[in-house]
Protein backbone atom coordinates (compact mmCIF):
# COMPACT_ATOMS: atom_id res chain seq x y z
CA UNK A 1 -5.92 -35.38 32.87
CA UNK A 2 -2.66 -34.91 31.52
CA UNK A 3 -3.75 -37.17 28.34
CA UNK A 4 -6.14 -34.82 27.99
CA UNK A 5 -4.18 -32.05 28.01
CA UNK A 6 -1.20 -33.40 25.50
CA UNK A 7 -4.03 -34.68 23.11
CA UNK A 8 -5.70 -30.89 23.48
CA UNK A 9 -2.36 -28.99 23.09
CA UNK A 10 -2.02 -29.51 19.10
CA UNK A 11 -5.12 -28.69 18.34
CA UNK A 12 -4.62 -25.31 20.61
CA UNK A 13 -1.70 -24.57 18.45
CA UNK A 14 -3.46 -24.67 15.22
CA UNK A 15 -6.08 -22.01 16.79
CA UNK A 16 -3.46 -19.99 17.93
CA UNK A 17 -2.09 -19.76 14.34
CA UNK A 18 -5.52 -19.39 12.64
CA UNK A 19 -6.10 -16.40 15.09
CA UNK A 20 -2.63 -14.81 14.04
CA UNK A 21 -3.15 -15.29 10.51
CA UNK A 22 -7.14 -14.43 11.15
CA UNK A 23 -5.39 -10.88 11.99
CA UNK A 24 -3.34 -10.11 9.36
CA UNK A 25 -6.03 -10.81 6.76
CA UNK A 26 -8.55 -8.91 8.46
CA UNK A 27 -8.69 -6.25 5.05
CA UNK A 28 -8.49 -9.35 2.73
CA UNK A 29 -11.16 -9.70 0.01
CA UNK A 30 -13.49 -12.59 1.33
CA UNK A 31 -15.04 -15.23 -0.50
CA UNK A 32 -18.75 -16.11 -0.31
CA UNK A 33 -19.99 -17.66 2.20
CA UNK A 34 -16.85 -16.43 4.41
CA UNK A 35 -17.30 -17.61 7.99
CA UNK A 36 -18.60 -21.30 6.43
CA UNK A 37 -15.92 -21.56 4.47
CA UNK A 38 -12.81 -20.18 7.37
CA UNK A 39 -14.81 -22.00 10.28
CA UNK A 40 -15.99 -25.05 8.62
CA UNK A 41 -12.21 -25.38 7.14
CA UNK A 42 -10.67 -24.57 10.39
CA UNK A 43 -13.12 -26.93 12.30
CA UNK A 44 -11.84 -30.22 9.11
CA UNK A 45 -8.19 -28.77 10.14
CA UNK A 46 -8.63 -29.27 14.09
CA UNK A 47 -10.69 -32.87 13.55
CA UNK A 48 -7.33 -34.05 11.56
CA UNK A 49 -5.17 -32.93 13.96
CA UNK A 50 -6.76 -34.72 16.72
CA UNK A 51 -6.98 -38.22 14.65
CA UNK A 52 -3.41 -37.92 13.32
CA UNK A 53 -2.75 -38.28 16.96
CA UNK A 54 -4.48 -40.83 17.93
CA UNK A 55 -3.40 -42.45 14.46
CA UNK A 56 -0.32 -42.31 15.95
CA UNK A 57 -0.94 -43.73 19.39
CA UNK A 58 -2.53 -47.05 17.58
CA UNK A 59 0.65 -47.01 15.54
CA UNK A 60 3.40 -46.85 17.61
CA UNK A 61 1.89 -47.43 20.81
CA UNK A 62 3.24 -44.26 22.11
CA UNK A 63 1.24 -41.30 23.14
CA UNK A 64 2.09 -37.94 21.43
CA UNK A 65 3.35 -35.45 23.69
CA UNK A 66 3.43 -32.16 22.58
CA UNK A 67 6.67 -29.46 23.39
CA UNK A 68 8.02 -32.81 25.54
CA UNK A 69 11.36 -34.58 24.66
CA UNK A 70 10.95 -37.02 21.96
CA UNK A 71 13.80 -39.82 20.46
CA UNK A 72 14.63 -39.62 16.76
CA UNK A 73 10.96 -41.03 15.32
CA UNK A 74 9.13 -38.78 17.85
CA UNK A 75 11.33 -35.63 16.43
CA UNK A 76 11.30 -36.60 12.71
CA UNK A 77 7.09 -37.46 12.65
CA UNK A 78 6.68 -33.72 14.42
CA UNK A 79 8.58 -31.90 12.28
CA UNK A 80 5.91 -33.79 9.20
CA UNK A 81 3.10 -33.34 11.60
CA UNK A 82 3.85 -29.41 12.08
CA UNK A 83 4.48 -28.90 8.78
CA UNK A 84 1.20 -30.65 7.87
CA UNK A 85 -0.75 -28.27 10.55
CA UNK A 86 0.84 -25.40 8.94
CA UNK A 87 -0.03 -26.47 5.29
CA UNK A 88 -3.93 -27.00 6.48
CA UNK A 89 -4.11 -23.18 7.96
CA UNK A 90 -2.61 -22.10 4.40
CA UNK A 91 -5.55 -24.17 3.00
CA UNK A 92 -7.81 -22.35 5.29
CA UNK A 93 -6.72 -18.95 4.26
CA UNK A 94 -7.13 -19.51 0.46
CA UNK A 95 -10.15 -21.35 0.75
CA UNK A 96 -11.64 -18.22 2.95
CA UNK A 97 -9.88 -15.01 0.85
CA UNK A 98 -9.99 -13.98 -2.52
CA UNK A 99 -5.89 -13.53 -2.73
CA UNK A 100 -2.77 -14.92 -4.29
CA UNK A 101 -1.20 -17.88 -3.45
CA UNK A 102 2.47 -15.64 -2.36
CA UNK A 103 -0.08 -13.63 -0.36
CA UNK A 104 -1.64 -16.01 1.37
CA UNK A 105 2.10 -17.45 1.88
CA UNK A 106 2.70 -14.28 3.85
CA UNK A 107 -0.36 -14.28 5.60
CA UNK A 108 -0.01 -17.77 7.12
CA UNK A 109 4.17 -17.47 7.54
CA UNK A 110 3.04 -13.89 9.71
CA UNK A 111 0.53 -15.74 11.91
CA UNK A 112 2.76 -18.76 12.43
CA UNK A 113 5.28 -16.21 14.05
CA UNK A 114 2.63 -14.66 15.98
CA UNK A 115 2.22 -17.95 17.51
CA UNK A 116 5.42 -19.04 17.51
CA UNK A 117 6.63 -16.04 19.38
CA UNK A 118 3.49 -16.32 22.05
CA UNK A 119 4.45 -20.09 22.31
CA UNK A 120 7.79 -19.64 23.15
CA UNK A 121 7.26 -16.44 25.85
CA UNK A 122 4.91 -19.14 27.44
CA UNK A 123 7.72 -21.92 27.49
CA UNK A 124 10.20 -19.26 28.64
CA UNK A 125 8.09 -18.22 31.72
CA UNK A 126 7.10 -22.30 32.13
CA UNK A 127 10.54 -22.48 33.04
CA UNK A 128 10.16 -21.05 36.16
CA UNK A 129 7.13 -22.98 37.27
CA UNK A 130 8.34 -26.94 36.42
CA UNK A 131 8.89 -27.72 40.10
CA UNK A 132 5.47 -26.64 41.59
CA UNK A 133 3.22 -29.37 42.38
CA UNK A 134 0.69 -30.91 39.95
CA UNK A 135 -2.71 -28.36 41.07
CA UNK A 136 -0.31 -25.28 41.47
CA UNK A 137 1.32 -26.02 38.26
CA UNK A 138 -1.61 -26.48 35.99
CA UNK A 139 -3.08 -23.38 37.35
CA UNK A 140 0.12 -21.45 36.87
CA UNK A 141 0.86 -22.81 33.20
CA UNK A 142 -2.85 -21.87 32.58
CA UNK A 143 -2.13 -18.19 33.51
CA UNK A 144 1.13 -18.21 31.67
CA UNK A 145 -0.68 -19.09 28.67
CA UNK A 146 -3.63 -16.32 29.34
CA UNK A 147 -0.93 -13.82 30.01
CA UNK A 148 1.39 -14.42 27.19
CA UNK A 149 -0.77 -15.10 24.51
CA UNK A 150 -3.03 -11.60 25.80
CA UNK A 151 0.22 -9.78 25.41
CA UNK A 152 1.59 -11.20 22.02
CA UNK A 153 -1.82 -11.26 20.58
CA UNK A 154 -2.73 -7.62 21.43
CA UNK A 155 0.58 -5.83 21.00
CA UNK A 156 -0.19 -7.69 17.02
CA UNK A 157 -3.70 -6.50 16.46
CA UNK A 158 -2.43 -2.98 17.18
CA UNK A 159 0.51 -3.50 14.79
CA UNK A 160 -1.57 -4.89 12.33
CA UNK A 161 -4.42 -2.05 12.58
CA UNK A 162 -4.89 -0.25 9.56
CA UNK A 163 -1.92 -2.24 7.15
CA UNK A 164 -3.75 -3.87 4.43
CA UNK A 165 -0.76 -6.62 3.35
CA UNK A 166 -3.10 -7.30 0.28
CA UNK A 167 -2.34 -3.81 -1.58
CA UNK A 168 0.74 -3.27 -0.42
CA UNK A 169 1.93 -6.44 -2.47
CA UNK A 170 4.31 -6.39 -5.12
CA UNK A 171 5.32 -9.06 -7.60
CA UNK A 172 8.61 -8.15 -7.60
CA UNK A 173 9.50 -9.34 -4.03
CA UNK A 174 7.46 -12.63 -4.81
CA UNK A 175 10.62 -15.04 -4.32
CA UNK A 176 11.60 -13.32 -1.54
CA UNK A 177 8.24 -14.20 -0.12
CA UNK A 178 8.36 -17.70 -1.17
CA UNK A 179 12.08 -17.98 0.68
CA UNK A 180 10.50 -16.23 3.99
CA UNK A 181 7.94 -18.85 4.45
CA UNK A 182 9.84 -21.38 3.87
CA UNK A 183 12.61 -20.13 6.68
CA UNK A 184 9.35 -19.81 8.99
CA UNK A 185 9.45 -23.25 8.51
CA UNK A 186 13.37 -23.99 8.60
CA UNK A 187 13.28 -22.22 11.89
CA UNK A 188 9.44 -22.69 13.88
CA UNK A 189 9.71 -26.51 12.70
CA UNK A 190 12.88 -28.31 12.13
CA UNK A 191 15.44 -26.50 14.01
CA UNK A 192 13.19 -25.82 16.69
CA UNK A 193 13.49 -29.86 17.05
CA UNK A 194 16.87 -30.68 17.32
CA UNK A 195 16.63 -28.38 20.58
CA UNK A 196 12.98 -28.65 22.04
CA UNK A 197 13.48 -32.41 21.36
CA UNK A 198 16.56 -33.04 23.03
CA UNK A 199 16.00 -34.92 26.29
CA UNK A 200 19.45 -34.51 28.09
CA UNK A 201 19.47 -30.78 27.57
CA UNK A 202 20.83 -28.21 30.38
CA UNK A 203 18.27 -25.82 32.56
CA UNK A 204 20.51 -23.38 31.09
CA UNK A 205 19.37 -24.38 27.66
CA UNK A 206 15.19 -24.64 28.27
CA UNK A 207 16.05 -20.59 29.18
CA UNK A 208 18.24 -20.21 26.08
CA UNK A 209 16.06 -21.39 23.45
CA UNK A 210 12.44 -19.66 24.32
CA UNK A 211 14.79 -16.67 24.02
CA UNK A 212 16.12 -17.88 20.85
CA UNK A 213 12.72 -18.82 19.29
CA UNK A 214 11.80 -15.41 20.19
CA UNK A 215 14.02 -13.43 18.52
CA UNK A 216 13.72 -14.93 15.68
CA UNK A 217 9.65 -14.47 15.89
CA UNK A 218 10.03 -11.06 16.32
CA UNK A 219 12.80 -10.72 13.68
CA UNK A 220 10.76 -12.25 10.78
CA UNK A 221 7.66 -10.73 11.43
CA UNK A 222 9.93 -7.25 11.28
CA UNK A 223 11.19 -8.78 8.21
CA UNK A 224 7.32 -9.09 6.98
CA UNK A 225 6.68 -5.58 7.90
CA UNK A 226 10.11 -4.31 5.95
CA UNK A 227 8.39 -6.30 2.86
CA UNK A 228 5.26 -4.77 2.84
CA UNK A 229 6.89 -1.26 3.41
CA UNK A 230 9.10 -1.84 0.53
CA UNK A 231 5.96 -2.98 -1.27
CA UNK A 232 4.64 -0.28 -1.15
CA UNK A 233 7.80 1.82 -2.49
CA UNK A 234 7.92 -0.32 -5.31
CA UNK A 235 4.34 -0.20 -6.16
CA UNK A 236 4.08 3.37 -6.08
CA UNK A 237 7.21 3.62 -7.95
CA UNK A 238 5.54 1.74 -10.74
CA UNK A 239 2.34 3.86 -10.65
CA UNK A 240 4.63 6.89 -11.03
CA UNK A 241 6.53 5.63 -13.89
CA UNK A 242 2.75 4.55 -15.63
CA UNK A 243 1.69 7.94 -14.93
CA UNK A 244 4.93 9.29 -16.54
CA UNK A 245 4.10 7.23 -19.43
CA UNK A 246 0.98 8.33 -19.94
CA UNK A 247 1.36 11.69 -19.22
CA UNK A 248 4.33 11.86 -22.32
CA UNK A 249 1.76 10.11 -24.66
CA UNK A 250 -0.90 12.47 -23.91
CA UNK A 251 2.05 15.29 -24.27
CA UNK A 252 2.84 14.05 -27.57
CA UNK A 253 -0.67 13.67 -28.62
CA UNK A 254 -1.54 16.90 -27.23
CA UNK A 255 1.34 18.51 -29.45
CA UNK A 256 0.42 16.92 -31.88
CA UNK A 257 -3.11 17.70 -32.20
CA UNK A 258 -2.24 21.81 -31.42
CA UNK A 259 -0.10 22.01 -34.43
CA UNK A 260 -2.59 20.69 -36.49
CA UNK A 261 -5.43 22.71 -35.11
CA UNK A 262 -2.70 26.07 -35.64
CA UNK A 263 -2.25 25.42 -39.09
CA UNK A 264 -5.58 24.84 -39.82
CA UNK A 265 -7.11 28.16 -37.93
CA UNK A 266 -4.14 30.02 -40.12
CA UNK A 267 -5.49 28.68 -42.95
CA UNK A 268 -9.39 30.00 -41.82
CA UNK A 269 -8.33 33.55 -40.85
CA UNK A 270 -6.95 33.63 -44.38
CA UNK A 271 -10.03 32.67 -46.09
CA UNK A 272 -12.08 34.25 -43.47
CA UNK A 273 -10.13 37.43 -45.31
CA UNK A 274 -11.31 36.84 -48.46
CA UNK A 275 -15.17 36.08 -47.19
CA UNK A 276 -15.37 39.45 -46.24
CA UNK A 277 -16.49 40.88 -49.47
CA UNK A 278 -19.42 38.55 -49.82
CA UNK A 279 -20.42 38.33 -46.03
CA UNK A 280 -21.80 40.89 -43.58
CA UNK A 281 -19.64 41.65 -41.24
CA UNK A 282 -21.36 40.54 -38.20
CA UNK A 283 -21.30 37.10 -39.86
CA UNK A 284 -17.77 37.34 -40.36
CA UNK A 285 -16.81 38.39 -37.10
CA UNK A 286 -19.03 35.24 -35.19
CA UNK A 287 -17.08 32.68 -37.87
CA UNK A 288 -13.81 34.64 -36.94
CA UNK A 289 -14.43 34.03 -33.13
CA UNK A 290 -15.58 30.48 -33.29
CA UNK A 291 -11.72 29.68 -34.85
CA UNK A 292 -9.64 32.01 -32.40
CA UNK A 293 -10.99 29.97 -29.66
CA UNK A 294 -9.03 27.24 -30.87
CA UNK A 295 -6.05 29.24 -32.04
CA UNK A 296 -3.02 28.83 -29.95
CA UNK A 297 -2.14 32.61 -28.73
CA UNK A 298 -0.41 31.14 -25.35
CA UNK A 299 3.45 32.02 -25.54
CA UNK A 300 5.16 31.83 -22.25
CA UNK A 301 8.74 31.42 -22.96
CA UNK A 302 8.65 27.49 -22.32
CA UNK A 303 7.43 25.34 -25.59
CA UNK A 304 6.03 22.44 -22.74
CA UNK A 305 4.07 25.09 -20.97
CA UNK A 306 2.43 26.54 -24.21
CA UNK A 307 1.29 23.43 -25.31
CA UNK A 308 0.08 22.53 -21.64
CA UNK A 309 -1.57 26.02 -21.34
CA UNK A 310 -3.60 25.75 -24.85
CA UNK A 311 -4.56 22.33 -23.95
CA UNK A 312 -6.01 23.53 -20.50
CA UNK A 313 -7.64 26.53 -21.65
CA UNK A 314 -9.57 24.21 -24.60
CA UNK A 315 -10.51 22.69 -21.66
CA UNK A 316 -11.64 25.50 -19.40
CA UNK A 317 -13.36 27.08 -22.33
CA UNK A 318 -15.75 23.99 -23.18
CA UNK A 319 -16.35 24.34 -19.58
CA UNK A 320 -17.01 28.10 -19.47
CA UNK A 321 -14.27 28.39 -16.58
CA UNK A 322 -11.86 31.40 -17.08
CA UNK A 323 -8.08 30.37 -16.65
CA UNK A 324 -6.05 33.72 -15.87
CA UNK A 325 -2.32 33.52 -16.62
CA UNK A 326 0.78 35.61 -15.63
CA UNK A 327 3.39 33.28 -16.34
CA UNK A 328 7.23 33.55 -16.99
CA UNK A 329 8.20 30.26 -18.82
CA UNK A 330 11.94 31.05 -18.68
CA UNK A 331 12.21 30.26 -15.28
CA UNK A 332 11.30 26.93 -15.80
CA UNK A 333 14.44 26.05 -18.52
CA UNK A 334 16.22 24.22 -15.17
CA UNK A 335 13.37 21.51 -14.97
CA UNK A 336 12.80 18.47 -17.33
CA UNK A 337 10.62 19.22 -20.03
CA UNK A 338 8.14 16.07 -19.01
CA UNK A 339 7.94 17.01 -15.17
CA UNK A 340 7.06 20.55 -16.13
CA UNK A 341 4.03 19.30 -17.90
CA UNK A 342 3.62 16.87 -15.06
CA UNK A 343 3.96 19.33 -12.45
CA UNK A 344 1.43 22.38 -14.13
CA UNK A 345 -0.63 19.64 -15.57
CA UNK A 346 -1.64 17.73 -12.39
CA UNK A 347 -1.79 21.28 -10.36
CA UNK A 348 -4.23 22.91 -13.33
CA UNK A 349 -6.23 19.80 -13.40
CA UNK A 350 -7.31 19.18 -9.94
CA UNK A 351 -8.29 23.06 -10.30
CA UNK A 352 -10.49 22.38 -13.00
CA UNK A 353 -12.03 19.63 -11.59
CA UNK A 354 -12.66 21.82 -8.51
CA UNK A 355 -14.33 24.24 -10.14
CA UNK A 356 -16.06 22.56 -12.65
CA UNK A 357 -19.10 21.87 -10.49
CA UNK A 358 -19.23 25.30 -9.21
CA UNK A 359 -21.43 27.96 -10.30
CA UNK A 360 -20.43 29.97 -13.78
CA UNK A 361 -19.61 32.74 -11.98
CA UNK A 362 -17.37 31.20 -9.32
CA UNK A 363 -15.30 29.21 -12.16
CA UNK A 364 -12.00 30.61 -12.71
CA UNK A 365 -8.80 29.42 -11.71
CA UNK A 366 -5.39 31.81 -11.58
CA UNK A 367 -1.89 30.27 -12.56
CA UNK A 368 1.22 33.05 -11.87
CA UNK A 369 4.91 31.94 -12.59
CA UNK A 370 7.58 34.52 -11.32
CA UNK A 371 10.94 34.95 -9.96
CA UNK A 372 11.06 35.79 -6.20
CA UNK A 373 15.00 37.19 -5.48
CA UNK A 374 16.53 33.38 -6.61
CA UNK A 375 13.17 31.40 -6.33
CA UNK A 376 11.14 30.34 -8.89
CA UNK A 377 7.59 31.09 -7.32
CA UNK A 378 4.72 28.74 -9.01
CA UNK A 379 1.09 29.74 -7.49
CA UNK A 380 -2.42 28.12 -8.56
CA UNK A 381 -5.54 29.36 -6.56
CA UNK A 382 -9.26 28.64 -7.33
CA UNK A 383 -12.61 28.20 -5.78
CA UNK A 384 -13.67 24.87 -3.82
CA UNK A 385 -16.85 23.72 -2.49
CA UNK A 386 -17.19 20.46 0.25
CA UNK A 387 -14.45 19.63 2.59
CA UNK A 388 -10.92 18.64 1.76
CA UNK A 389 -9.44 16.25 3.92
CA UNK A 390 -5.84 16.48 4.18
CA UNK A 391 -2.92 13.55 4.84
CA UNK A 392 1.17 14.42 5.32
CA UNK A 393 -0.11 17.66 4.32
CA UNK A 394 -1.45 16.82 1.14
CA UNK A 395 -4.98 17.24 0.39
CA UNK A 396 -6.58 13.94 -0.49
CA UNK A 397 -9.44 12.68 -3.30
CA UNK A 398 -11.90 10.61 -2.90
CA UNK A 399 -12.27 9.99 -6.71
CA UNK A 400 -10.21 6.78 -7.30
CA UNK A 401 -8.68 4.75 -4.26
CA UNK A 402 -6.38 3.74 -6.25
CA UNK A 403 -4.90 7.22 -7.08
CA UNK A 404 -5.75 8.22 -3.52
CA UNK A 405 -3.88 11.69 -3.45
CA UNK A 406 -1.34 10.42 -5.94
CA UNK A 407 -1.35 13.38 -7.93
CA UNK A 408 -0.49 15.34 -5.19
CA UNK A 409 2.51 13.09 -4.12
CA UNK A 410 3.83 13.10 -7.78
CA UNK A 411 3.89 17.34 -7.57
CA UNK A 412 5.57 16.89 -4.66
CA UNK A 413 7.68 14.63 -5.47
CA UNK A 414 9.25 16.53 -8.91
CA UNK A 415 9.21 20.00 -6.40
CA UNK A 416 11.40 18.40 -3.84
CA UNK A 417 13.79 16.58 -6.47
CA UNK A 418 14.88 19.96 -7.25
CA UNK A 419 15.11 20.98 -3.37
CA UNK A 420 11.94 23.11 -3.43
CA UNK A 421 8.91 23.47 -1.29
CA UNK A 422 5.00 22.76 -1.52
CA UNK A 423 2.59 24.16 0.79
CA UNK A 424 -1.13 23.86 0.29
CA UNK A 425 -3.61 26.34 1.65
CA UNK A 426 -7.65 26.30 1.95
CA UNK A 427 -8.84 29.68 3.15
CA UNK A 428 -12.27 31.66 2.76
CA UNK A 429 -13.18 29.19 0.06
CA UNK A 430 -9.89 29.28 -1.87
CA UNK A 431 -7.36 26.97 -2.40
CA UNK A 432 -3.78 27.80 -3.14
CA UNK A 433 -1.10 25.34 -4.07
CA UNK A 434 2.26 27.24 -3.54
CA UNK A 435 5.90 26.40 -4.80
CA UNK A 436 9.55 27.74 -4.68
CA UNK A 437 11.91 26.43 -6.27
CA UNK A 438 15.61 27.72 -6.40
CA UNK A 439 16.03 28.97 -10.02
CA UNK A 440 19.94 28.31 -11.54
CA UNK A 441 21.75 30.95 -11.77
CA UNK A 442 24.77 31.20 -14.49
């Protein structure tokens, strides 16, 4: 029986860590053939473990004991044997998922201390049943186990629900990854051996080191968690520089293009002039309209916004949407030239895309900027049809999963930078995107 049990208790372990590392890739990309290849892998990875041991038996002569005192072979062969197990779940994982190797580094390091930090609870609370008899204590380190792994094991699926450690990866925290795992090691392997190992330790130490082992579960996986928070800071950090980038190439392209277009509709009206003694008037007057729709007549006080506000009404025109404007540009001179096209460009094109679908006489969209007392008041309002789901406030899209609500988040962003408010509103049909911001005063 208890040969068994110390030939079964390796084996167990690798399961355990498979399950925590089954967890945190639970949103990973899978490969084909999934469960073949994470079953059949973890299946090679359990029939190794079992031979190594009995390798080692016809070796050495010496049964393998697993979590017992060992001498100085014993501890140096389990810290290559653990380190082995730990290397085949990594296999497992990249064998099964479609992911990076640092990923999958992460993965496996997370459900090591899942297990690590079940394993010792259970060796903390075994403490306290060594002295029963042989029946009473295989039955009680059989409910230990149930108990602690149940706890550890749930309290992670619920901590794990809904975090997808796959997108929330950034490159730039790749060494830091690559250290983490290999202090999972460090401290679930080798120093866990020069205690666990130790043969003429105290009581006072078998309480001691669970505790230990357990803190510094629970620390890394916090650690892992602080990551993949900070991961996704830094990722959307990057998207909002790209979108800064793009959105000053398609400024200066947009300028660009306007002052070209200008010139060349001054140039028509003056030869439209001088077709008007050889034309009928009625001719004239179509020729004359066709150019003025592309003649830029928008002057708000703010060279950004005029450009912005030509560009959209292009826009709105070629859709037949009508874009009403009350706007005092001044008021903007406080804000950075390239956040006030960010800002009115992001807010005028989710209305346009709104309304776009709508019918012809529903599409038009109504931009006012004024002063209120010391506040700069900025407020967009247009039709919508469907539901809009909101998060943090926000409404979301459904366009691009990738931008999910980003647009939003980058408004509010710039607005806040410059201690204003944005509230959102869907009412009746209409939605209003509402902002005040303090205006500087000299």
């Amino acid at each position: 029986m208890d040969t068994f049990l110390s030939l079964a208790m390796t084996p167990l372990m690798a399961v355990e860590i498979l399950a925590g590392e089954f967890m945190v890739a639970r949103y990973f990309d899978r490969r084909r053939y999934f469960h073949l290849r994470f079953f059949g892998s973890a299946a090679v990875c359990l029939f190794l473990t079992v031979w190594i041991e009995i390798l080692y038996y016809l070796i050495t002569g010496n049964q393998f004991n697993y979590g017992a005192p060992s001498d100085l072979a014993g501890m140096v062969f389990k810290i290559f044997y653990y380190i082995t197990i730990f290397g085949m779940t990594v296999f497992c994982v990249a064998f099964s998922y479609r992911q990076s190797f640092t990923v999958v580094l992460v993965c496996a390091s997370t459900g090591y201390a899942v297990q690590h930090l079940a394993s010792s609870a259970g060796m903390l609370f075994n403490v306290l049943t060594e002295n029963l008899p042989s029946p009473q204590l295989y039955v009680a380190q059989a409910a230990v186990w149930l108990v602690t792994r149940a706890a550890v094991y749930g309290a992670m699926y619920f901590l794990l629900r809904g975090r997808r450690f796959e997108e929330e990866y950034y490159p730039g925290n790749k060494r830091n990854k690559i250290v983490l795992c290999f202090l999972v090691i460090l401290v679930f392997i080798c120093l866990s051996r020069l205690s666990y190992d130790d043969p003429d330790r105290s009581q006072f130490a078998k309480v001691a080191e669970p505790c230990y082992a357990m803190f510094c579960s629970a620390l890394i996986i916090a650690v892992q968690f602080s990551m993949a928070k900070n991961d996704v800071a830094n990722r959307e950090l990057l998207d909002a520089k790209e979108l800064l980038h793009q959105e000053r190439e398609q400024y200066l392209m947009t300028k660009e293009n306007i002052e070209i277009i200008n010139e060349k509709c001054h140039d028509l009206k003056h030869q439209i002039a001088s077709l008007r003694e050889d034309k009928s008037e009625k001719y004239i007057s179509e020729v004359e309209n066709a150019v003025m729709i592309y003649d830029s007549t928008v002057k708000t006080g703010s060279a950004v916004l005029d450009i912005l506000l030509t560009e959209k009404k292009l826009q709105c025109e070629s859709r037949n949407i009508k874009l009403t404007t009350v706007v005092n540009g001044q008021l903007l001179g406080f804000m950075e030239e390239m956040e006030v096209y960010s800002l009115f460009g992001n807010a005028l094109s989710n209305a346009i895309e709104s309304v776009a679908s709508l019918p012809a006489e529903q599409r038009h969209i109504a931009l006012k900027v004024r002063r209120a007392g010391d506040m700069c008041s900025i407020h967009v309002e247009n039709p919508y049809a469907g539901t809009i789901t909101f998060s943090e406030d926000l409404p979301q899209t459904t366009k691009d999963k990738n931008w999910h609500g980003f647009g939003m988040r980058s408004m509010n962003r710039i607005v806040t930078s410059y201690g204003g408010v944005m509230t959102v509103t869907v009412r009746d049909g209409i939605f209003s995107l509402d902002i005040l911001m303090p205006v500087e005063t000299e």
